[in-house]
Protein backbone atom coordinates (compact mmCIF):
# COMPACT_ATOMS: atom_id res chain seq x y z
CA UNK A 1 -11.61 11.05 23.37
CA UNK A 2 -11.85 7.37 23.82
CA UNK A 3 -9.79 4.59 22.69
CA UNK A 4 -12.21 3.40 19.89
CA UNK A 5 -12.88 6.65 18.99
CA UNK A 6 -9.29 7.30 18.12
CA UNK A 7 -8.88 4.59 16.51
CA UNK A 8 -12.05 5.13 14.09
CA UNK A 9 -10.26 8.52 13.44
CA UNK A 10 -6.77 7.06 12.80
CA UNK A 11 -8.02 4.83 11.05
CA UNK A 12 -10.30 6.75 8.83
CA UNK A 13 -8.01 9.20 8.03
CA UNK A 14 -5.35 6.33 6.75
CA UNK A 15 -7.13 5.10 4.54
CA UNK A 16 -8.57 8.09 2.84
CA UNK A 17 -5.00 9.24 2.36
CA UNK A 18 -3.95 5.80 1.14
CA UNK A 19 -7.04 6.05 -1.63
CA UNK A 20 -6.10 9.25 -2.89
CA UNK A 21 -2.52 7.97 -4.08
CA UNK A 22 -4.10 5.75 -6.44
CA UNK A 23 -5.66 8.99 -8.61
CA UNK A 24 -3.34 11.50 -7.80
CA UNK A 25 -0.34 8.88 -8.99
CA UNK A 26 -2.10 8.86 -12.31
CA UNK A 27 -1.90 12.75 -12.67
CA UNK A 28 2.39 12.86 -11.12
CA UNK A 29 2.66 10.62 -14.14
CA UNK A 30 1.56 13.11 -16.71
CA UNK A 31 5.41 14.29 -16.24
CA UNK A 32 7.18 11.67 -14.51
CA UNK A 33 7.83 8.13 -15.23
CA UNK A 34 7.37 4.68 -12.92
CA UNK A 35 10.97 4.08 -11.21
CA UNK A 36 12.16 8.24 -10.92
CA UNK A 37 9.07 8.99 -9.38
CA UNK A 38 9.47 5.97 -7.00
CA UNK A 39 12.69 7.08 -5.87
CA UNK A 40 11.67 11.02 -5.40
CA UNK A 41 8.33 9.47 -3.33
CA UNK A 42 10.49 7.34 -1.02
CA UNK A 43 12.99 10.13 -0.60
CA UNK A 44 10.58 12.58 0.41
CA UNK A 45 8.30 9.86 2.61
CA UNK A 46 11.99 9.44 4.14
CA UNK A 47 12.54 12.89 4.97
CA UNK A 48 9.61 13.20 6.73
CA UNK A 49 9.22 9.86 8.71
CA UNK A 50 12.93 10.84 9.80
CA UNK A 51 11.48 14.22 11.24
CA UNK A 52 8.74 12.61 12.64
CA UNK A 53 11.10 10.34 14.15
CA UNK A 54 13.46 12.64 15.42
CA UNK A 55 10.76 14.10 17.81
CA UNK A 56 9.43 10.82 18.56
CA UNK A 57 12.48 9.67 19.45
CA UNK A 58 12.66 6.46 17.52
CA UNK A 59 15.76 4.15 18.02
CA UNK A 60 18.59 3.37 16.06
CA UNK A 61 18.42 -0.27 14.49
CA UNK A 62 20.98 -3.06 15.72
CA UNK A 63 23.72 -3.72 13.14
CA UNK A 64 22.82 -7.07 13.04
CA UNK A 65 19.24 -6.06 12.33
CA UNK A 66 20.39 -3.99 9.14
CA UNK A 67 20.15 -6.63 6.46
CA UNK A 68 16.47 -7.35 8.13
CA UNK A 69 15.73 -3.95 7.45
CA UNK A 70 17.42 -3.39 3.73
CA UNK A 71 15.15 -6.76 2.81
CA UNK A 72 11.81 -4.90 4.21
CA UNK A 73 12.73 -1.92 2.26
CA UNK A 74 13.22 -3.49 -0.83
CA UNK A 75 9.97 -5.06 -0.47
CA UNK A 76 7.80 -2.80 1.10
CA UNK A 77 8.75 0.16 -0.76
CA UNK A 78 11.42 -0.29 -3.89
CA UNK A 79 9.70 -3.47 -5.35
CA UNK A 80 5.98 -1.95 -4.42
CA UNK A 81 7.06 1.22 -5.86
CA UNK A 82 8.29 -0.04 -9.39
CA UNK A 83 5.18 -2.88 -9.74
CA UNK A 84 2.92 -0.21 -8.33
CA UNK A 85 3.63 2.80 -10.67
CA UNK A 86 3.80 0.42 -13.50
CA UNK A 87 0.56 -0.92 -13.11
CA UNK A 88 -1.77 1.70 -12.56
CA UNK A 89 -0.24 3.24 -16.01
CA UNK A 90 -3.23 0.85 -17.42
CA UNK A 91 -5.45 0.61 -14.65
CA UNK A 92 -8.17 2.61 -13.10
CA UNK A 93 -7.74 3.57 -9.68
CA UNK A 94 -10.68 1.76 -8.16
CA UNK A 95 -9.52 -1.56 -9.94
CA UNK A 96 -5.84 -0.68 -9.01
CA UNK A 97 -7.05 -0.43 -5.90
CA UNK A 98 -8.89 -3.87 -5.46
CA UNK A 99 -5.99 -5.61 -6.33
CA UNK A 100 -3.97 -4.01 -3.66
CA UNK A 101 -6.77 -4.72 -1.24
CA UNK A 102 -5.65 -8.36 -1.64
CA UNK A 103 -2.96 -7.48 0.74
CA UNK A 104 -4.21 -8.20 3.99
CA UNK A 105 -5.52 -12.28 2.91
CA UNK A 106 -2.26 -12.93 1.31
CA UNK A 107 -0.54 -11.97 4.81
CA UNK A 108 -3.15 -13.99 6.57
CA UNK A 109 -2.16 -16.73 4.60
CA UNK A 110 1.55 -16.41 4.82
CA UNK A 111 1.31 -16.07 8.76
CA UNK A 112 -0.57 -19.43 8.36
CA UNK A 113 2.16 -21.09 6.99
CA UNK A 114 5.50 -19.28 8.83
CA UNK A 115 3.54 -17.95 12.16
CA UNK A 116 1.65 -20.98 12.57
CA UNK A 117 -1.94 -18.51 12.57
CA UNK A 118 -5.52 -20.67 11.88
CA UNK A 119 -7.45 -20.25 9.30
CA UNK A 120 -10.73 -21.33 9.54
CA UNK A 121 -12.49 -23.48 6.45
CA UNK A 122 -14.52 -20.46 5.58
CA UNK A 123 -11.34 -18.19 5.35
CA UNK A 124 -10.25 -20.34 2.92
CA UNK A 125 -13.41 -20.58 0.95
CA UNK A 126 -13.22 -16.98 0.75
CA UNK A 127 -9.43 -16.82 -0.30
CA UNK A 128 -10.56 -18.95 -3.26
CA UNK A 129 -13.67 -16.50 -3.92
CA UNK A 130 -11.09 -13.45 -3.74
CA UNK A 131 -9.02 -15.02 -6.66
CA UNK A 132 -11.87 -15.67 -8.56
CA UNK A 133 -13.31 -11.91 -8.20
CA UNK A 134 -9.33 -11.23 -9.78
CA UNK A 135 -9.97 -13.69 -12.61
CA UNK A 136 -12.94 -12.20 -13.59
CA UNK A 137 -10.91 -8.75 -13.34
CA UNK A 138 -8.42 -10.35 -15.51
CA UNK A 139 -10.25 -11.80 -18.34
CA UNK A 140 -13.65 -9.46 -18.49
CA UNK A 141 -12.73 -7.62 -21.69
CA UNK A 142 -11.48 -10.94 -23.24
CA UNK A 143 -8.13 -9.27 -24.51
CA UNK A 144 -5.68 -10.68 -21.82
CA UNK A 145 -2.96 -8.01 -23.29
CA UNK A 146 -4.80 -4.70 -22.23
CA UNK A 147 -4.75 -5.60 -18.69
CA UNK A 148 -0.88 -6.35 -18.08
CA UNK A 149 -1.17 -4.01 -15.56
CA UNK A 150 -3.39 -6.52 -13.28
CA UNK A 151 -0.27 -8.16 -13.10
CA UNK A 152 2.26 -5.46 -12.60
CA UNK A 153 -0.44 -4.66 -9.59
CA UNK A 154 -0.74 -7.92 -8.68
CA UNK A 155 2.98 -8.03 -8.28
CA UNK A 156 2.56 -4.54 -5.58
CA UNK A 157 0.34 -6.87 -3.37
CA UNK A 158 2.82 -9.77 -3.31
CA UNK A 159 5.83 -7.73 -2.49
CA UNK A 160 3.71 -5.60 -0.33
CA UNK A 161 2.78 -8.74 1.70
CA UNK A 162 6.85 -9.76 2.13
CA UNK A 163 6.64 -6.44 3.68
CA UNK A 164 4.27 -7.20 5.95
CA UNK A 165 5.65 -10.42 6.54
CA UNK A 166 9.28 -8.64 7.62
CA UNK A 167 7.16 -6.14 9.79
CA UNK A 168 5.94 -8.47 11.69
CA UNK A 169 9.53 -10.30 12.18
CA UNK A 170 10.56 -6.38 12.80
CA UNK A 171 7.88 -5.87 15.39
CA UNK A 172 8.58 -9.16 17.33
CA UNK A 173 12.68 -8.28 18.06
CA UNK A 174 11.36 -4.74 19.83
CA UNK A 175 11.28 -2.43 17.00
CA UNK A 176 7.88 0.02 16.94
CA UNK A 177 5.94 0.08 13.83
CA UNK A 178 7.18 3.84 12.94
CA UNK A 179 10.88 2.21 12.93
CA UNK A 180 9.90 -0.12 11.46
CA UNK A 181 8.50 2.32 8.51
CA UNK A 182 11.38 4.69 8.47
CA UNK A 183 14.60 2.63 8.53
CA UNK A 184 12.81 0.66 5.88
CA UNK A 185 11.67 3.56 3.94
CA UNK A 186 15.12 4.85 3.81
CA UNK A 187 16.36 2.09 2.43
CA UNK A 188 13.81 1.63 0.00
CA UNK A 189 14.80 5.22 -1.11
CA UNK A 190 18.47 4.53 -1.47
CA UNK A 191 17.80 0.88 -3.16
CA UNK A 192 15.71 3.23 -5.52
CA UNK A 193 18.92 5.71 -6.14
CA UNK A 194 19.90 4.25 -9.53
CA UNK A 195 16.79 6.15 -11.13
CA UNK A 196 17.76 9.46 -9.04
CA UNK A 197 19.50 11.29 -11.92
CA UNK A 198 16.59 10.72 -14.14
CA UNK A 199 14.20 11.58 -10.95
CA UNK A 200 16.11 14.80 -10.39
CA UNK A 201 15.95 15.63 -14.23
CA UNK A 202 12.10 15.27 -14.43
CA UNK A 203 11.79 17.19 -11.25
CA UNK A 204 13.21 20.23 -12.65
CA UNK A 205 11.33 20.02 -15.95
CA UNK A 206 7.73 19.95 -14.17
CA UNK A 207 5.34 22.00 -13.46
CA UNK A 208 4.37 23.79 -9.50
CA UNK A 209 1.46 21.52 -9.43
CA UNK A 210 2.78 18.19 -10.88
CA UNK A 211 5.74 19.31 -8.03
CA UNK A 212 3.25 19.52 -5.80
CA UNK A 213 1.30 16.32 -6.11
CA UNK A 214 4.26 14.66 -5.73
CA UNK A 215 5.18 16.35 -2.85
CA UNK A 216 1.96 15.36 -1.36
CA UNK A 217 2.23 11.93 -2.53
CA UNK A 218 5.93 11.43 -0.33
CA UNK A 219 4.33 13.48 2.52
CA UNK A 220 0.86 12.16 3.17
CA UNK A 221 0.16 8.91 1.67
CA UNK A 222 3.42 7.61 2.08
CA UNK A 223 5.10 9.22 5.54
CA UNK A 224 2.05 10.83 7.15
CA UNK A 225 -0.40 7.80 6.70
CA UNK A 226 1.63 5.15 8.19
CA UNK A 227 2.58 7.63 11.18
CA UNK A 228 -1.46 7.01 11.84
CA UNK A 229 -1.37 3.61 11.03
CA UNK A 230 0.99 3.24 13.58
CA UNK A 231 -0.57 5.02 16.10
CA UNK A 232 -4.41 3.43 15.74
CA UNK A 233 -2.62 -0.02 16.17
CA UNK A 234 -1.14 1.16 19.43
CA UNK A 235 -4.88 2.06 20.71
CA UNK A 236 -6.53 -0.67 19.40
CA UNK A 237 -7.54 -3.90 21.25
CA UNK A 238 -7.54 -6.29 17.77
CA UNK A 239 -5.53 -5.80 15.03
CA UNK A 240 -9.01 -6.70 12.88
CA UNK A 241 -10.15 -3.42 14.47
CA UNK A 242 -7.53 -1.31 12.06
CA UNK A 243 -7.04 -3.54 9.06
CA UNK A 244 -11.42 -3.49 8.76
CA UNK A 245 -10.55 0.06 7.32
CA UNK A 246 -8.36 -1.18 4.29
CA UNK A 247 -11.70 -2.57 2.69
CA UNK A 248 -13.57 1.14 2.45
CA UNK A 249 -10.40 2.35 0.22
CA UNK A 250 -11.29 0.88 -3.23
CA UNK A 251 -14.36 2.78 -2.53
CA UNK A 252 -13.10 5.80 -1.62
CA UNK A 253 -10.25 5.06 -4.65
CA UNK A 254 -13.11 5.24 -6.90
CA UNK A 255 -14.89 7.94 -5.72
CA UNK A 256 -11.41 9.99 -5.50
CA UNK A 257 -10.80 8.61 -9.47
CA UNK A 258 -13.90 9.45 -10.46
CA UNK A 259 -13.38 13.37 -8.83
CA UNK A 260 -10.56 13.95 -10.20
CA UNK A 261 -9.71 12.11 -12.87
CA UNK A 262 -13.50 11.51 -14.65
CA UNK A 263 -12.68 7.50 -14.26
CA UNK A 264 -16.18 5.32 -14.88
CA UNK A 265 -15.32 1.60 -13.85
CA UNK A 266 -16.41 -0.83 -15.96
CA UNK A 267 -19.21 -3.18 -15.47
CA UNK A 268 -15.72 -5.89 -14.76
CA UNK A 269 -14.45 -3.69 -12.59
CA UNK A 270 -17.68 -3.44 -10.40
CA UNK A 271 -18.55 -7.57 -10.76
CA UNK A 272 -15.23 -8.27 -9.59
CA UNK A 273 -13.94 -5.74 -7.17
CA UNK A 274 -17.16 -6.22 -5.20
CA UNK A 275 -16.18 -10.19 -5.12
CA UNK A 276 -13.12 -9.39 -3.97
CA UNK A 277 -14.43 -6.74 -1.06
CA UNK A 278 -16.79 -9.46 -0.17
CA UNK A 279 -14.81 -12.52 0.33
CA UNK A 280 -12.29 -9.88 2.21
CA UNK A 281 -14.56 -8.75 4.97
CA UNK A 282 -16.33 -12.20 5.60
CA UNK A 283 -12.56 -13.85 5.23
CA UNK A 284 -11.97 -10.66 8.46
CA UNK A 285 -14.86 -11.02 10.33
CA UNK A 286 -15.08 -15.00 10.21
CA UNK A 287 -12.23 -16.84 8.72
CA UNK A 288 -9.56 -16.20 11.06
């Protein structure tokens, strides 16, 4: 198989398991609640990247490296966790989704400013158009109160970008992207230990399938997809060439919502989510 071929596949398949967290979070919910089932994702997702990097034979971190690492967890993974379960509680998935989407500019723009990276005049035409596409997410229904979870979500991105931002701090003193992802996934786990009891508690009052989901959830979205993430950056020639994928996953969020949980966007939902997948694929293809 060649190079761009794998990485179409790698790709493909990260994303489609990164979209069906948004919907099948919504249904783990139904019997647990934001910060427990945080802390029983991460655990799992830690379990599993540590298997995966037992037989990969992934290195253990510098001590002096630790505190790097405990920051990028508590970004990346406790923080996204808590302002990500929070927020979809009132969101659909495909606009839960958008806003997450959001990601990849706000790292463009903070490796502008610390990395020294250009952005072109158009990029940052479109990082203004990308806002507004959230505004008009924020204030369609004209009841600001409703959508508090815009924020909560809007709080996932920003953290979510600090992890990025520590990745690629990781990733320049020699660590690989799947260390990278499991020492900080461990430590997001154990920074989300002080909801464990409760976590533990729900677990054994749930249902097979609600059990289930969230094994899936710890397994596949959160260990399993950035395994493949990993791997279609190592055969790629551009970074642009992987991160193009993250715009098809509000659509495949929506589809997946729709599926399985009956979700119909509103007519907001559609005006500004497809701002907001606009200005981020002309801000990719021409404003860096």
């Amino acid at each position: 198989m060649q190079a761009k071929h794998k990485v179409f596949l790698l790709s493909f398949c990260t994303v489609l398991l990164w979209a069906s967290a948004f919907p099948l979070t919504k249904v783990v919910q139904e019997q647990f609640t934001s910060n427990p089932l945080g802390f029983l994702r991460c655990s799992i997702a830690a379990i599993f990247l540590i298997i995966i990097g037992k037989c990969s034979h992934i290195r253990i971190p510098a001590k002096k490296d630790i505190p790097y690492f405990i920051l990028s967890g508590a970004m990346g993974f406790t923080g996204y966790m808590i302002f990500f379960n929070t927020g979809i509680q009132t969101l659909t998935s495909a606009t839960s989704s958008i806003i997450v989407a959001l990601t990849p500019i706000l790292t463009a723009i903070g490796c502008a400013k610390v990395y020294h990276e250009k952005i072109k005049t158009i990029g940052w035409i479109t990082i203004a158009t990308a806002f507004m596409g959230v505004l008009v997410l924020l204030l369609w229904d004209g009841v600001f109160s409703i959508n508090i979870g815009l924020i909560w979500t809007m709080g996932a991105a920003l953290v979510f970008f600090g992890y990025n931002m520590m990745s690629r701090f990781l990733s320049s003193k020699g660590y690989t992207a799947l260390e990278i992802v499991t020492y900080s996934m461990i430590f997001g786990a154990l920074l989300l230990g002080f909801w464990s009891v409760q976590g533990f508690q729900q677990l054994a009052a749930s249902d097979m399938s609600h059990i289930l989901a969230l094994v899936y959830l710890g397994a596949f979205p959160s260990a399993a997809a950035y395994f493949l993430w990993g791997k279609a950056m190592s055969f790629a020639n551009r970074t642009s060439e992987v991160t193009n994928f993250m715009f098809v996953t509000p659509l495949l969020s929506t589809i997946l919502g729709f599926l399985i949980l009956r979700e119909v966007p509103n007519m907001g939902t559609f005006l500004g989510g497809a701002i907001i997948i606009c200005s981020i694929i002309v801000f990719n293809l021409k404003g860096k």
